[in-house]
Protein backbone atom coordinates (compact mmCIF):
# COMPACT_ATOMS: atom_id res chain seq x y z
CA UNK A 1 5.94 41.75 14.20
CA UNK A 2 9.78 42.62 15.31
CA UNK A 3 10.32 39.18 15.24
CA UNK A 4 8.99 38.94 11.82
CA UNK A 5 10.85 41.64 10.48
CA UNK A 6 14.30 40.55 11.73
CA UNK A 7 13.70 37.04 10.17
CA UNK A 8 13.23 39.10 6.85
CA UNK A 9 15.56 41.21 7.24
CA UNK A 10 17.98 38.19 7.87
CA UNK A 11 16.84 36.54 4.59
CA UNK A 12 17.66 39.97 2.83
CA UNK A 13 20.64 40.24 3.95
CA UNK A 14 21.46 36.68 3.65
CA UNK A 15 20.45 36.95 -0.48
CA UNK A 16 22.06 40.34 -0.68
CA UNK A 17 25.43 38.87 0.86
CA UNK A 18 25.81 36.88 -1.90
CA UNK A 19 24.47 39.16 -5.05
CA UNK A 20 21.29 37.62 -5.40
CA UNK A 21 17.96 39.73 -5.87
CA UNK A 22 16.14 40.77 -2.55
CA UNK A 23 12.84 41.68 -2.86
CA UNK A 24 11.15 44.67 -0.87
CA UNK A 25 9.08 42.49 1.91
CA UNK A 26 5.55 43.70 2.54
CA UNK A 27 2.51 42.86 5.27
CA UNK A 28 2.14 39.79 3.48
CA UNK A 29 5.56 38.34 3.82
CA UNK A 30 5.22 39.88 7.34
CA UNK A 31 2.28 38.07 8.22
CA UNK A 32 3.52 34.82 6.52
CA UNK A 33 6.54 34.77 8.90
CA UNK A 34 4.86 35.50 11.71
CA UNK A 35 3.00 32.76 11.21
CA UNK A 36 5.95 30.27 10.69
CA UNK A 37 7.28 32.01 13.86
CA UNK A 38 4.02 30.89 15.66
CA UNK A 39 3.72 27.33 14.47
CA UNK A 40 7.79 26.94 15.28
CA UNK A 41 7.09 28.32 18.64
CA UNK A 42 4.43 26.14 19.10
CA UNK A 43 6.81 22.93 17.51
CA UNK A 44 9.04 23.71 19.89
CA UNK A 45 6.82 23.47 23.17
CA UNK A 46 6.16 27.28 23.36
CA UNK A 47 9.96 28.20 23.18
CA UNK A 48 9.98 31.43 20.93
CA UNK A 49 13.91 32.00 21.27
CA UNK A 50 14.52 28.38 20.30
CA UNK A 51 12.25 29.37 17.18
CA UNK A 52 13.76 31.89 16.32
CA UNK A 53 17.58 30.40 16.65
CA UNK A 54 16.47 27.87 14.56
CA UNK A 55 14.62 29.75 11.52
CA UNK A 56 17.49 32.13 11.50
CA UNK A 57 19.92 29.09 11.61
CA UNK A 58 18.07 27.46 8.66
CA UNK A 59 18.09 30.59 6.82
CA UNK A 60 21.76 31.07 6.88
CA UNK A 61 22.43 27.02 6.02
CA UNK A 62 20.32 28.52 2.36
CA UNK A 63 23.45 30.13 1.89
CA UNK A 64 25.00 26.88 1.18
CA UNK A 65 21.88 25.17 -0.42
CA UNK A 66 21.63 26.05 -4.39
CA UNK A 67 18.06 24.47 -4.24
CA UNK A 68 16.23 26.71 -1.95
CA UNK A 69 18.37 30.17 -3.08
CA UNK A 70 16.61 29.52 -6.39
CA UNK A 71 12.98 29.25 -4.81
CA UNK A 72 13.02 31.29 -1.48
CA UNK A 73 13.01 34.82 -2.48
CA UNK A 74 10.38 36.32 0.19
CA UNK A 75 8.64 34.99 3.47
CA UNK A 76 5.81 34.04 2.00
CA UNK A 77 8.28 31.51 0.12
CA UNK A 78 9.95 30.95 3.11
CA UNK A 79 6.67 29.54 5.15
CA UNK A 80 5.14 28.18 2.16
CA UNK A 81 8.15 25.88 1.89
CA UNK A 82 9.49 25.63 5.95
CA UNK A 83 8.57 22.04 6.30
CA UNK A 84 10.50 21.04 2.96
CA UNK A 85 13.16 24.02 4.18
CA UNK A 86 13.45 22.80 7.42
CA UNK A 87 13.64 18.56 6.60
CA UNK A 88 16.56 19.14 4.14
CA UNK A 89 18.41 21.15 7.01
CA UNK A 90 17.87 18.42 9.74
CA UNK A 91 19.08 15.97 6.79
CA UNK A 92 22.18 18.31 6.10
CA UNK A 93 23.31 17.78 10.17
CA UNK A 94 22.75 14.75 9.69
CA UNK A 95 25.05 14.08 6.41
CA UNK A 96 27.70 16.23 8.07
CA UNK A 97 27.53 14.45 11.57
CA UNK A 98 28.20 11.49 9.42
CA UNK A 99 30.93 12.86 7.45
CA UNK A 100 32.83 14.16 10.96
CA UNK A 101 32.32 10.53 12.39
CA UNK A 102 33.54 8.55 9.47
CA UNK A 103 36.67 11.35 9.57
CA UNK A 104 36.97 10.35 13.64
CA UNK A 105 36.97 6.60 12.68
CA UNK A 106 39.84 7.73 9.73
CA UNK A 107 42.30 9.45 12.58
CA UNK A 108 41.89 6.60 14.77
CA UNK A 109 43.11 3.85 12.39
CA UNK A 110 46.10 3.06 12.61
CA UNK A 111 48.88 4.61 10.44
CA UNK A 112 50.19 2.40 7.74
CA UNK A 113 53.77 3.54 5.68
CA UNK A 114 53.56 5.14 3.22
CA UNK A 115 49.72 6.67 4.02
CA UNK A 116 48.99 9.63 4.95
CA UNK A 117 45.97 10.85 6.82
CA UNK A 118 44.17 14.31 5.88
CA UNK A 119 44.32 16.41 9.03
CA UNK A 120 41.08 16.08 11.56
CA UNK A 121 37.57 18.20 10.91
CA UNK A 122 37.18 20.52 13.09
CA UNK A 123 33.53 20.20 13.87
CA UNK A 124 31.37 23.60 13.04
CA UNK A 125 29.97 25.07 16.46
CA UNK A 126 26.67 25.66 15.22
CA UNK A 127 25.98 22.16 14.52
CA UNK A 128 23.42 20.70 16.92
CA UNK A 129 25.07 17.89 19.23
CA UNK A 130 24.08 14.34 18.10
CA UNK A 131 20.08 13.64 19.28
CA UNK A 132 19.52 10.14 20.72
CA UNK A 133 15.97 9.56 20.86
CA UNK A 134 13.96 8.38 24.00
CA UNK A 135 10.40 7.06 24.53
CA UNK A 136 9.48 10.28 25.49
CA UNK A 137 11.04 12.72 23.30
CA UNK A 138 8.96 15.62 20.99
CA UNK A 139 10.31 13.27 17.50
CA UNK A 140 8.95 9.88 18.99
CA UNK A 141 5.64 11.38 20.14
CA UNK A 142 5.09 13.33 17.17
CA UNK A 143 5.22 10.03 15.27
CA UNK A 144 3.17 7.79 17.21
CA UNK A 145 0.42 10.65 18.27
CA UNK A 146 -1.58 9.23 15.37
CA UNK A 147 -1.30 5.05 17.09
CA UNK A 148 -2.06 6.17 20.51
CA UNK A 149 -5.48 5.48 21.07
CA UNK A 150 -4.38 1.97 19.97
CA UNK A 151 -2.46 0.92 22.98
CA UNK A 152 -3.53 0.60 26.13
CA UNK A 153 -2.19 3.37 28.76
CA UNK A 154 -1.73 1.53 32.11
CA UNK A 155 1.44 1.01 33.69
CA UNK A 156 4.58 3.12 34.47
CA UNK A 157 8.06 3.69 33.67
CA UNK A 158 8.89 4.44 36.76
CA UNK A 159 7.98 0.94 38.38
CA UNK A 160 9.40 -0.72 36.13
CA UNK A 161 6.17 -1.89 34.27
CA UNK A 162 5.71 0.44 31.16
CA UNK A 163 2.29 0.46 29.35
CA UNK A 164 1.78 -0.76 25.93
CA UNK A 165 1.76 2.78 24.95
CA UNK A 166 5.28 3.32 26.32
CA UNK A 167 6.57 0.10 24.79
CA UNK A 168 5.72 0.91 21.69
CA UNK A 169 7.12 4.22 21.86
CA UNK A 170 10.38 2.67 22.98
CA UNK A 171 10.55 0.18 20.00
CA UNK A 172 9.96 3.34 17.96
CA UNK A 173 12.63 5.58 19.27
CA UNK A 174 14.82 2.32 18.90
CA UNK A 175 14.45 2.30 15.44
CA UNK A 176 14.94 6.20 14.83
CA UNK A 177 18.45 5.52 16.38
CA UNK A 178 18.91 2.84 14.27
CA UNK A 179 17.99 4.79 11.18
CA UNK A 180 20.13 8.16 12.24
CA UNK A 181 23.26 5.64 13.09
CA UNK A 182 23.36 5.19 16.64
CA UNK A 183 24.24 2.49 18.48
CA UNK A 184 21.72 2.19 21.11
CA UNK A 185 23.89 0.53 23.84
CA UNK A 186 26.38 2.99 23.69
CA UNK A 187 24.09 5.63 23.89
CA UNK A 188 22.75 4.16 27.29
């Protein structure tokens, strides 16, 4: 429940920073959070800090998101909404990774008379470091957990002989690089 109440009173402060309303929070928002905190946790292989930095990250990225200030009021808002919450945060790294890499391809060109280049992004410190995605990782298993029991399981890695399971998996995370914008061999 101390967990619980510091993620509300983050999200009261958080509104109350920037002169919007902040509702009173009660057992029920208590009890909502709590249970976001528990299914985060549980997201994040049983990591509760790693929950917690990341709720508490999302709710100050609100601060800069017009959308959810209008609609997350409470923490029964806040878990009702988490998975919507949460997807346009990963999106937002995302869009802002892009934006510093398109700036790092800028300062690199070469410099042409007359043209003038805007001076470098520094990149913000709370913004995760790029993900490449493996066979294995949490984002790759989460998506294939459903097409599992369609491959067959023998082989190994290891040897040098990965299952059809493990194929499949690396096809997949192969194509969530693609789609996120990185290029696989340099990644290797």
């Amino acid at each position: 429940m101390d967990d619980a109440r510091d993620v509300l009173d983050h999200l009261g402060l958080m509104r109350s920073k920037l002169g919007l309303s902040t509702p009173a929070s009660n057992k029920t928002d208590q009890r909502a959070v709590c249970k976001l905190i528990v299914q985060t946790t549980e997201a994040n292989k049983g990591d509760r800090a790693r929950a917690l930095m990341l709720i508490l990250a999302v709710v100050d990225w609100m601060a800069s998101n017009t959308f959810w200030l209008r609609r997350v009021l409470t923490g029964r808002q806040l878990h009702a909404n988490w998975d919507k919450i949460a997807n346009d945060y990963a999106v937002s790294l995302i869009e802002h990774q892009r934006d510093l890499d398109a700036a790092a391809r800028e300062q690199d060109k070469p410099r042409r008379a007359g043209r003038v280049l805007p001076p470098a992004r520094v990149p913000d410190p709370y913004v995760a470091p790029r993900h490449v995605h493996t066979f294995c990782c949490e984002h790759v298993l989460a998506d294939m957990k459903t097409h599992e029991d369609d491959y067959d399981h023998e082989g190994s890695v290891r040897y040098g002989q990965p299952s059809a399971w493990q194929r499949a998996c690396m096809e997949h995370a192969d194509e969530l690089n693609r789609r996120d914008g990185i290029d696989i061999e340099s990644a290797a």
